[in-house]
N, C-alpha and C. Protein backbone atom coordinates (compact mmCIF):
# COMPACT_ATOMS: atom_id res chain seq x y z
N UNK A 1 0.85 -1.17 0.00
CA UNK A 1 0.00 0.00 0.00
C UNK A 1 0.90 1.24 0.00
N UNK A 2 0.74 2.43 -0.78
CA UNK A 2 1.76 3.69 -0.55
C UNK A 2 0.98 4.21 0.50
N UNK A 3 1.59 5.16 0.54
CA UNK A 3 0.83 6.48 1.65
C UNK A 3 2.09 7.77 0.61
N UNK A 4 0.75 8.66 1.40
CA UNK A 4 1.33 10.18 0.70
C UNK A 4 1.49 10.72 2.10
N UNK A 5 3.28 11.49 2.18
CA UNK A 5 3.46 11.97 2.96
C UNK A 5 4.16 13.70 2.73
N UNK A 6 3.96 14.77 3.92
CA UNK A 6 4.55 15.67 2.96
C UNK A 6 5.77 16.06 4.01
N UNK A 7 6.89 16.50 3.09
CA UNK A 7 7.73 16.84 4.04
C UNK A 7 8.69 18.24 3.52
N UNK A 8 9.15 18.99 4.48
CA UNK A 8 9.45 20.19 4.10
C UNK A 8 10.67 20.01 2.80
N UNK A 9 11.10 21.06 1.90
CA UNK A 9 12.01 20.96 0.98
C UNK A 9 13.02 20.56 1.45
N UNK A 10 13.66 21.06 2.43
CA UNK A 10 15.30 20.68 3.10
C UNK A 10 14.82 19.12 3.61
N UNK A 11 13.96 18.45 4.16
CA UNK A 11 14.06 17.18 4.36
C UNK A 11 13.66 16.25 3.28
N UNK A 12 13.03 16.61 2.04
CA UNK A 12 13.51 16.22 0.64
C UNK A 12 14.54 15.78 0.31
N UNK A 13 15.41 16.92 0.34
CA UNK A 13 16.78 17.36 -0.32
C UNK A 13 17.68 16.20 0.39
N UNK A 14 17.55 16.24 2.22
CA UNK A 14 18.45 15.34 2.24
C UNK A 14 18.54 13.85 2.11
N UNK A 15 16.63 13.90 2.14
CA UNK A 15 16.42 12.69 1.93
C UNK A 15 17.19 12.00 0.43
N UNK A 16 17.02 13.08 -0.28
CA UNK A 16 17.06 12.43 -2.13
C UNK A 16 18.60 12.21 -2.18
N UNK A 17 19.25 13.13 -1.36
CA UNK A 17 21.09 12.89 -1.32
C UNK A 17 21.41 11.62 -0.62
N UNK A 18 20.78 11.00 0.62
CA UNK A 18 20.93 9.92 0.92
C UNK A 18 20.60 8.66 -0.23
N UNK A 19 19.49 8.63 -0.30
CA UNK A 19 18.55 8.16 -1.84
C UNK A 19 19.56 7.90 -3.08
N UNK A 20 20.10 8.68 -3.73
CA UNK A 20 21.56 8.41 -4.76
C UNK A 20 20.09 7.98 -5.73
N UNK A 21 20.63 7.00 -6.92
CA UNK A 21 20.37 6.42 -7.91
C UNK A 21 19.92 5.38 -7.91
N UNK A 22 20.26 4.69 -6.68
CA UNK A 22 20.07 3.45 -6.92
C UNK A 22 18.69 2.47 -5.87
N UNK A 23 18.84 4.04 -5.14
CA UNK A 23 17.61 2.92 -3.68
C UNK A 23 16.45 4.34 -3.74
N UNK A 24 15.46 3.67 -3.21
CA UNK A 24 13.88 4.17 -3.15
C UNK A 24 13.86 5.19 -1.82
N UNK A 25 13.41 6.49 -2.03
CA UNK A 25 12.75 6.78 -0.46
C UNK A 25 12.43 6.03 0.71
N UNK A 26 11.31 5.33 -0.22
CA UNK A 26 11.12 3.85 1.42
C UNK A 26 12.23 3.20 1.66
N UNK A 27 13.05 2.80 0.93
CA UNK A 27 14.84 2.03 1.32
C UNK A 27 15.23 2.47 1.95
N UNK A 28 15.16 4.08 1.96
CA UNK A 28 16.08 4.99 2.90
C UNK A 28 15.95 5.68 4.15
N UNK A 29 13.90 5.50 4.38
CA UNK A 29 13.34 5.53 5.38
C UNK A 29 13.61 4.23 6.47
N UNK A 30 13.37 2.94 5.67
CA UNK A 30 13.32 1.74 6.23
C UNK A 30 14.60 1.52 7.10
N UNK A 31 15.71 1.95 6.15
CA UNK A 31 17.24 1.88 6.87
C UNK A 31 17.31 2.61 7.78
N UNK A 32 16.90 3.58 7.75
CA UNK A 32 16.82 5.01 9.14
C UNK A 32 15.99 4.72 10.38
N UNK A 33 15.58 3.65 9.83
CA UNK A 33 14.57 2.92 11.04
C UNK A 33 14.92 2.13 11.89
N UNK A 34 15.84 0.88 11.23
CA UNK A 34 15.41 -0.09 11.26
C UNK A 34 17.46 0.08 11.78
N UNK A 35 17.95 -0.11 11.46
CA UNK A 35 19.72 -0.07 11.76
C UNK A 35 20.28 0.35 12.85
N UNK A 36 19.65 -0.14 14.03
CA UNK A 36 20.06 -0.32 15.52
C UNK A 36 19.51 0.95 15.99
N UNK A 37 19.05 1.97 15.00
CA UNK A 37 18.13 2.99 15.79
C UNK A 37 16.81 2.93 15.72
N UNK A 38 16.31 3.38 17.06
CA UNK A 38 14.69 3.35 17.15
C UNK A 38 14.46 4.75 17.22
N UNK A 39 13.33 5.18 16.54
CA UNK A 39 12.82 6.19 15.94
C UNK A 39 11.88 6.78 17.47
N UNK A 40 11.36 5.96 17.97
CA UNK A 40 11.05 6.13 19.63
C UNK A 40 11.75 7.08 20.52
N UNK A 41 13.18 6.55 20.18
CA UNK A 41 14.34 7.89 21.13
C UNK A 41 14.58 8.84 20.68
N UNK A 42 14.19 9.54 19.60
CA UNK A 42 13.98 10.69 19.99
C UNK A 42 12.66 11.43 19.77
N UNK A 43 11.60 10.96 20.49
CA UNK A 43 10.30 11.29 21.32
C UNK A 43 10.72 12.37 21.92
N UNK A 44 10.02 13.35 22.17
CA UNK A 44 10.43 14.74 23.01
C UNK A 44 11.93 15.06 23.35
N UNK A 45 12.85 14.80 22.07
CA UNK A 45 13.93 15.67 21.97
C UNK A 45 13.71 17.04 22.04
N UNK A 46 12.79 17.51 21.10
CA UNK A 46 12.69 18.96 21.27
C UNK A 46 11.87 19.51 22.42
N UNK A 47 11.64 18.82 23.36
CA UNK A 47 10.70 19.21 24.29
C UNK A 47 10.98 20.66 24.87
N UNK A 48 12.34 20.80 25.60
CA UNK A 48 13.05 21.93 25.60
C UNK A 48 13.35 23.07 24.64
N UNK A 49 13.06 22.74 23.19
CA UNK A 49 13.24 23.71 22.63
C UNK A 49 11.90 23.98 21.91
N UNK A 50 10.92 24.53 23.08
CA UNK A 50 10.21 25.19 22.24
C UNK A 50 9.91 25.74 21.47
N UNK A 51 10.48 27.30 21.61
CA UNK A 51 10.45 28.38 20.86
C UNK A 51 10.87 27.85 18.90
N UNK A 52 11.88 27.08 19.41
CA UNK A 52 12.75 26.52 17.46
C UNK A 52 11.41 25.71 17.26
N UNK A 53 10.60 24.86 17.88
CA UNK A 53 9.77 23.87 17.31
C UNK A 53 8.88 25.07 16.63
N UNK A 54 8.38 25.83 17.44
CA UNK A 54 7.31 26.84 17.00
C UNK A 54 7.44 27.02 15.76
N UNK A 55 8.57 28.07 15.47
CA UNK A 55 9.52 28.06 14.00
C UNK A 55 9.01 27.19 12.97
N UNK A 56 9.50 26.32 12.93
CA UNK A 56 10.07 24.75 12.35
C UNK A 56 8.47 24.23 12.06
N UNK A 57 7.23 24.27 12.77
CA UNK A 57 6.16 23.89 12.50
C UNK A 57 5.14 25.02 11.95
N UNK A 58 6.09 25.98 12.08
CA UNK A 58 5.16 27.48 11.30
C UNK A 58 5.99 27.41 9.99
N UNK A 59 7.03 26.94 9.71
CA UNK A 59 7.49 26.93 8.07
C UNK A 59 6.73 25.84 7.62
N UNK A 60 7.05 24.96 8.63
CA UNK A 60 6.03 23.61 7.89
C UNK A 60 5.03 23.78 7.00
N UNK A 61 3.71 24.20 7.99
CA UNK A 61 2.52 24.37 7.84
C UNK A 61 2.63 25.70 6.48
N UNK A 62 3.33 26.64 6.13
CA UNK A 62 3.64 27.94 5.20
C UNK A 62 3.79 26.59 3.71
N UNK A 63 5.06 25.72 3.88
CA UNK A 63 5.53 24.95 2.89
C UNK A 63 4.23 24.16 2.47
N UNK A 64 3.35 23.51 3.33
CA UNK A 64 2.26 22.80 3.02
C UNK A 64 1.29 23.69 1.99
N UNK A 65 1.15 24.98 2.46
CA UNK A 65 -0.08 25.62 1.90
C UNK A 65 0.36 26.18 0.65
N UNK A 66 1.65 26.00 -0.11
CA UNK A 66 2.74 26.45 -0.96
C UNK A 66 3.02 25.18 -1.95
N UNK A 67 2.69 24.56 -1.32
CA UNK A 67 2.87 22.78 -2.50
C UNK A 67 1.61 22.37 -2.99
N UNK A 68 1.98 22.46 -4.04
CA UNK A 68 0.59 21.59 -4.97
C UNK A 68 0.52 20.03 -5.17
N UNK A 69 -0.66 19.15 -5.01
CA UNK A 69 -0.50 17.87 -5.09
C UNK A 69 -0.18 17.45 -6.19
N UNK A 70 0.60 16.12 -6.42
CA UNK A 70 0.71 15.90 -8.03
C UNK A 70 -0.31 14.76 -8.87
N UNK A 71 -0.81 15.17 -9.50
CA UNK A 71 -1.48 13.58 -10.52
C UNK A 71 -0.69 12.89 -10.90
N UNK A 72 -1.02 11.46 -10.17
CA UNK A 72 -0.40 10.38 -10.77
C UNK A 72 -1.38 9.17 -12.01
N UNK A 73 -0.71 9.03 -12.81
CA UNK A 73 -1.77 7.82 -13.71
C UNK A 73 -0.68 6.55 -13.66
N UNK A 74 -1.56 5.97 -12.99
CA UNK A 74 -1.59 4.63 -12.84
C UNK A 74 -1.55 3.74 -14.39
């Protein structure tokens, strides 16, 4: 099953530089997952840094309303 997810341009970017030529987004998610790190620890890393989350989820939400969905044909 896919899922549509959206994510800001800079976490694109580094995603697609990890990504190269040869492996899939999901390859590169799955590995980031799954390779002795759990995605669990860092749960309220930013807890302390409020003020930057504020930021960081006000570009978000700017980038969301700024991206257009794409048509895909199957």
């Amino acid at each position: 099953m896919v899922k549509v997810i959206s994510l800001s341009n800079e976490a694109y970017e580094r995603l697609k530089i990890l990504k190269g030529n040869d492996k899939s987004f999901s390859d590169i998610v799955i590995k980031m997952t799954t390779d002795n790190k759990n995605i669990i620890e860092f749960a309220g890393a930013w807890s302390e840094e409020k003020d930057k989350w504020e930021k960081i989820k006000k570009q978000i939400y700017e980038n969301r309303k700024k991206s257009k969905l794409r048509d895909y044909k199957w």
